[in-house]
N, C-alpha and C. Protein backbone atom coordinates (compact mmCIF):
# COMPACT_ATOMS: atom_id res chain seq x y z
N UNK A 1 195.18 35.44 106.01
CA UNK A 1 196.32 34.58 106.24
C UNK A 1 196.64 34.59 107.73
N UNK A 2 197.01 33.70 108.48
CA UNK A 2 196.81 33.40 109.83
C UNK A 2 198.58 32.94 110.16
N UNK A 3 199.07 32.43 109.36
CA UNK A 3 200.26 32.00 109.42
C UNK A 3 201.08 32.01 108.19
N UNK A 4 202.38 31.92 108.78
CA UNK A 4 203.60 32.05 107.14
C UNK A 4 203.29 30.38 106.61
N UNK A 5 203.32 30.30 105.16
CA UNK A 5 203.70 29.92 104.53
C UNK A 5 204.92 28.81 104.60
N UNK A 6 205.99 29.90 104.51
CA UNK A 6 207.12 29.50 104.41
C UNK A 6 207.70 28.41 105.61
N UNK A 7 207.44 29.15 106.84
CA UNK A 7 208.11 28.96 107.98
C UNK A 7 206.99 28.43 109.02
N UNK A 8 205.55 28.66 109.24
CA UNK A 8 204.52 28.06 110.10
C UNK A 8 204.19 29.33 111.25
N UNK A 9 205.73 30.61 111.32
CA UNK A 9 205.16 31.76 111.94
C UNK A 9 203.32 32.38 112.32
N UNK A 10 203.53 32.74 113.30
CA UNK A 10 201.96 32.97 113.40
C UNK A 10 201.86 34.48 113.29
N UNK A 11 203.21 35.05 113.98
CA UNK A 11 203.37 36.50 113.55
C UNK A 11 203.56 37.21 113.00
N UNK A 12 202.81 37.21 111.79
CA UNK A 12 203.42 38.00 110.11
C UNK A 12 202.77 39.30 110.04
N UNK A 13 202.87 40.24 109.61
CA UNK A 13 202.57 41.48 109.34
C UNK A 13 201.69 41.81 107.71
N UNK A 14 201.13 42.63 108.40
CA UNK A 14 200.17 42.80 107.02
C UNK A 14 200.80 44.39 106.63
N UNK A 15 201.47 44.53 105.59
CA UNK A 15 202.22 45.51 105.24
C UNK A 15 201.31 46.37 103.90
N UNK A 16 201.17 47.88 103.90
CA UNK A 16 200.12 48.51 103.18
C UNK A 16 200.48 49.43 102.65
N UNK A 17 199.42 50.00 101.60
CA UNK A 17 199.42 51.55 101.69
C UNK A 17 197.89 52.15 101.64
N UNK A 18 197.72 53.80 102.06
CA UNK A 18 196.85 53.87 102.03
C UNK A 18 196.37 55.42 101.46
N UNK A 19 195.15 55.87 100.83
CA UNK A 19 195.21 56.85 100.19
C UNK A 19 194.69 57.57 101.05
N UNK A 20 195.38 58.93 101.32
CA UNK A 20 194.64 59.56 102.25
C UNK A 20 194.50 61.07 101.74
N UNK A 21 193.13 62.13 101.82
CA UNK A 21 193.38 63.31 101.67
C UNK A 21 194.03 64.16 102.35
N UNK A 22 194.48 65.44 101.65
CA UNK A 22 194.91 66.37 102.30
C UNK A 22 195.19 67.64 101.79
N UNK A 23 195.22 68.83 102.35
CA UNK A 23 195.32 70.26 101.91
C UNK A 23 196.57 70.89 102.28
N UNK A 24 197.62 71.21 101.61
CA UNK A 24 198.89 71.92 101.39
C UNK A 24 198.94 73.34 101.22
N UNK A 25 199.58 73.85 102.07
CA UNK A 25 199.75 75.37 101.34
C UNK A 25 200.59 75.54 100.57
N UNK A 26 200.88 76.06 99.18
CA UNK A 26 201.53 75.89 98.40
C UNK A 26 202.50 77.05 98.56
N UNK A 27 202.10 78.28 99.43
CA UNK A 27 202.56 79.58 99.15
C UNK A 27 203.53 78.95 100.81
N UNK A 28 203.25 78.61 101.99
CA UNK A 28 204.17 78.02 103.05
C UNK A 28 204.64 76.91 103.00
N UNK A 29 204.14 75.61 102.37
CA UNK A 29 204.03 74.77 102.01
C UNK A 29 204.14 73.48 103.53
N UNK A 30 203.53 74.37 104.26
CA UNK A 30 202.50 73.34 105.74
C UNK A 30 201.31 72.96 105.00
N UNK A 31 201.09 71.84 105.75
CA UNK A 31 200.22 70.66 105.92
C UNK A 31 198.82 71.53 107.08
N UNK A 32 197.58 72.00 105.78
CA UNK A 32 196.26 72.56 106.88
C UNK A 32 195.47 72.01 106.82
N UNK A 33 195.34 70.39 106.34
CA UNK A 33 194.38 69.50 107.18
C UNK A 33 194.64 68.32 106.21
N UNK A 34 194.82 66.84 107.15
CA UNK A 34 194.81 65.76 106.86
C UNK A 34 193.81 65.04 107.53
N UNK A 35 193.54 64.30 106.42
CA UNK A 35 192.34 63.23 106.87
C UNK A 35 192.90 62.50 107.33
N UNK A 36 192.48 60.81 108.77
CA UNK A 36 192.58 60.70 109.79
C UNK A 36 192.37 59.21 109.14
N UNK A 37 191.50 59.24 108.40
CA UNK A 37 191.63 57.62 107.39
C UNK A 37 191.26 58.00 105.83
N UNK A 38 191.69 56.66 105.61
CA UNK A 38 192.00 56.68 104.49
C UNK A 38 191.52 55.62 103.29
N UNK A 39 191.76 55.18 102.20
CA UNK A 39 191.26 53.78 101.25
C UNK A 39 192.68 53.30 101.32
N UNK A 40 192.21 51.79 101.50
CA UNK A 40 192.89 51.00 101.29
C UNK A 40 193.44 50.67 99.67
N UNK A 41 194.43 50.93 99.38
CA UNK A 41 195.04 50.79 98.10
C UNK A 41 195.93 49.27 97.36
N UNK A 42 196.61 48.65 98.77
CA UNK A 42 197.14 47.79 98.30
C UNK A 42 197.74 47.11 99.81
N UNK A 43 197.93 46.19 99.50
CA UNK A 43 198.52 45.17 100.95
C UNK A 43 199.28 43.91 100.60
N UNK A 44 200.35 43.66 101.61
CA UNK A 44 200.83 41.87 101.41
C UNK A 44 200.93 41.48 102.72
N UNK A 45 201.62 40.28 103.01
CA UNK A 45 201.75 39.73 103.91
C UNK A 45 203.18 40.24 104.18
N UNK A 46 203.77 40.09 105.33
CA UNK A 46 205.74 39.75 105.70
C UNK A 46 205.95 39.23 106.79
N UNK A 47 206.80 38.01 106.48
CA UNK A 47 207.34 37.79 107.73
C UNK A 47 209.02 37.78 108.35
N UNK A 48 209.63 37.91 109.46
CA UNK A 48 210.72 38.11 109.58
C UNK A 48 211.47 36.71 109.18
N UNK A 49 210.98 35.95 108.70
CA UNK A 49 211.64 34.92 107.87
C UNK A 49 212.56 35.09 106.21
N UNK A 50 211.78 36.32 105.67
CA UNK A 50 212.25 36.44 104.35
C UNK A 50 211.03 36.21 103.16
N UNK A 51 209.62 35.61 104.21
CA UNK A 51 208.70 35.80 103.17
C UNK A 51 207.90 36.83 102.51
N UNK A 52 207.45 36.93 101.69
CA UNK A 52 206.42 37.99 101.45
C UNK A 52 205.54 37.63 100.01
N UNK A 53 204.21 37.77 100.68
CA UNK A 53 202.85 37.76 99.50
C UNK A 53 203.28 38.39 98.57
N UNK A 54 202.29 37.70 97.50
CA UNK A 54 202.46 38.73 96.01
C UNK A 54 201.50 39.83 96.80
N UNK A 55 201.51 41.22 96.13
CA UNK A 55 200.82 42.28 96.03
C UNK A 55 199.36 42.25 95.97
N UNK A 56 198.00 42.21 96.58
CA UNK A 56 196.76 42.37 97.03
C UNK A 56 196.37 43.90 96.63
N UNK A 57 195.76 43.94 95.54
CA UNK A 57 195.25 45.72 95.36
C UNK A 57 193.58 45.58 95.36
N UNK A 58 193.06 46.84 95.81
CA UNK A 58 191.73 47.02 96.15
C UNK A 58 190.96 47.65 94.97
C-alpha cells in the first residue's frame, strides 16, 4: 500500500508485531539473551487520518 485510502496520504505507517526469542531467569527474573529479529506475525496499515487496514497475518 503506497497511499491512504481514505484520505490520498502518502505517509501511512505499517503497524506490527513480531515474534521474537528469548531466555529469562526465572530465579532473578533478568532478561540473558534476546534475539535481535524476529517472525513476522501480523501487520496493518495507519494513518494519522483515522484510517486503518483490516489485520494481515503471516
Amino acid at each position: 500500500m503506497n497511499y491512504c485510502p481514505k484520505c490520498g496520504n502518502d505517509k501511512i505507517k505499517e503497524v506490527g508485531g513480531i515474534e521474537i526469542a528469548y531466555e529469562l531467569s526465572v530465579f532473578t527474573g533478568k532478561m540473558l539473551k534476546k534475539e535481535k529479529e524476529g517472525s513476522t506475525l501480523w501487520w496493518k496499515y495507519v494513518c494519522k487520518c483515522g484510517y486503518e487496514s483490516s489485520v494481515h497475518a503471516d
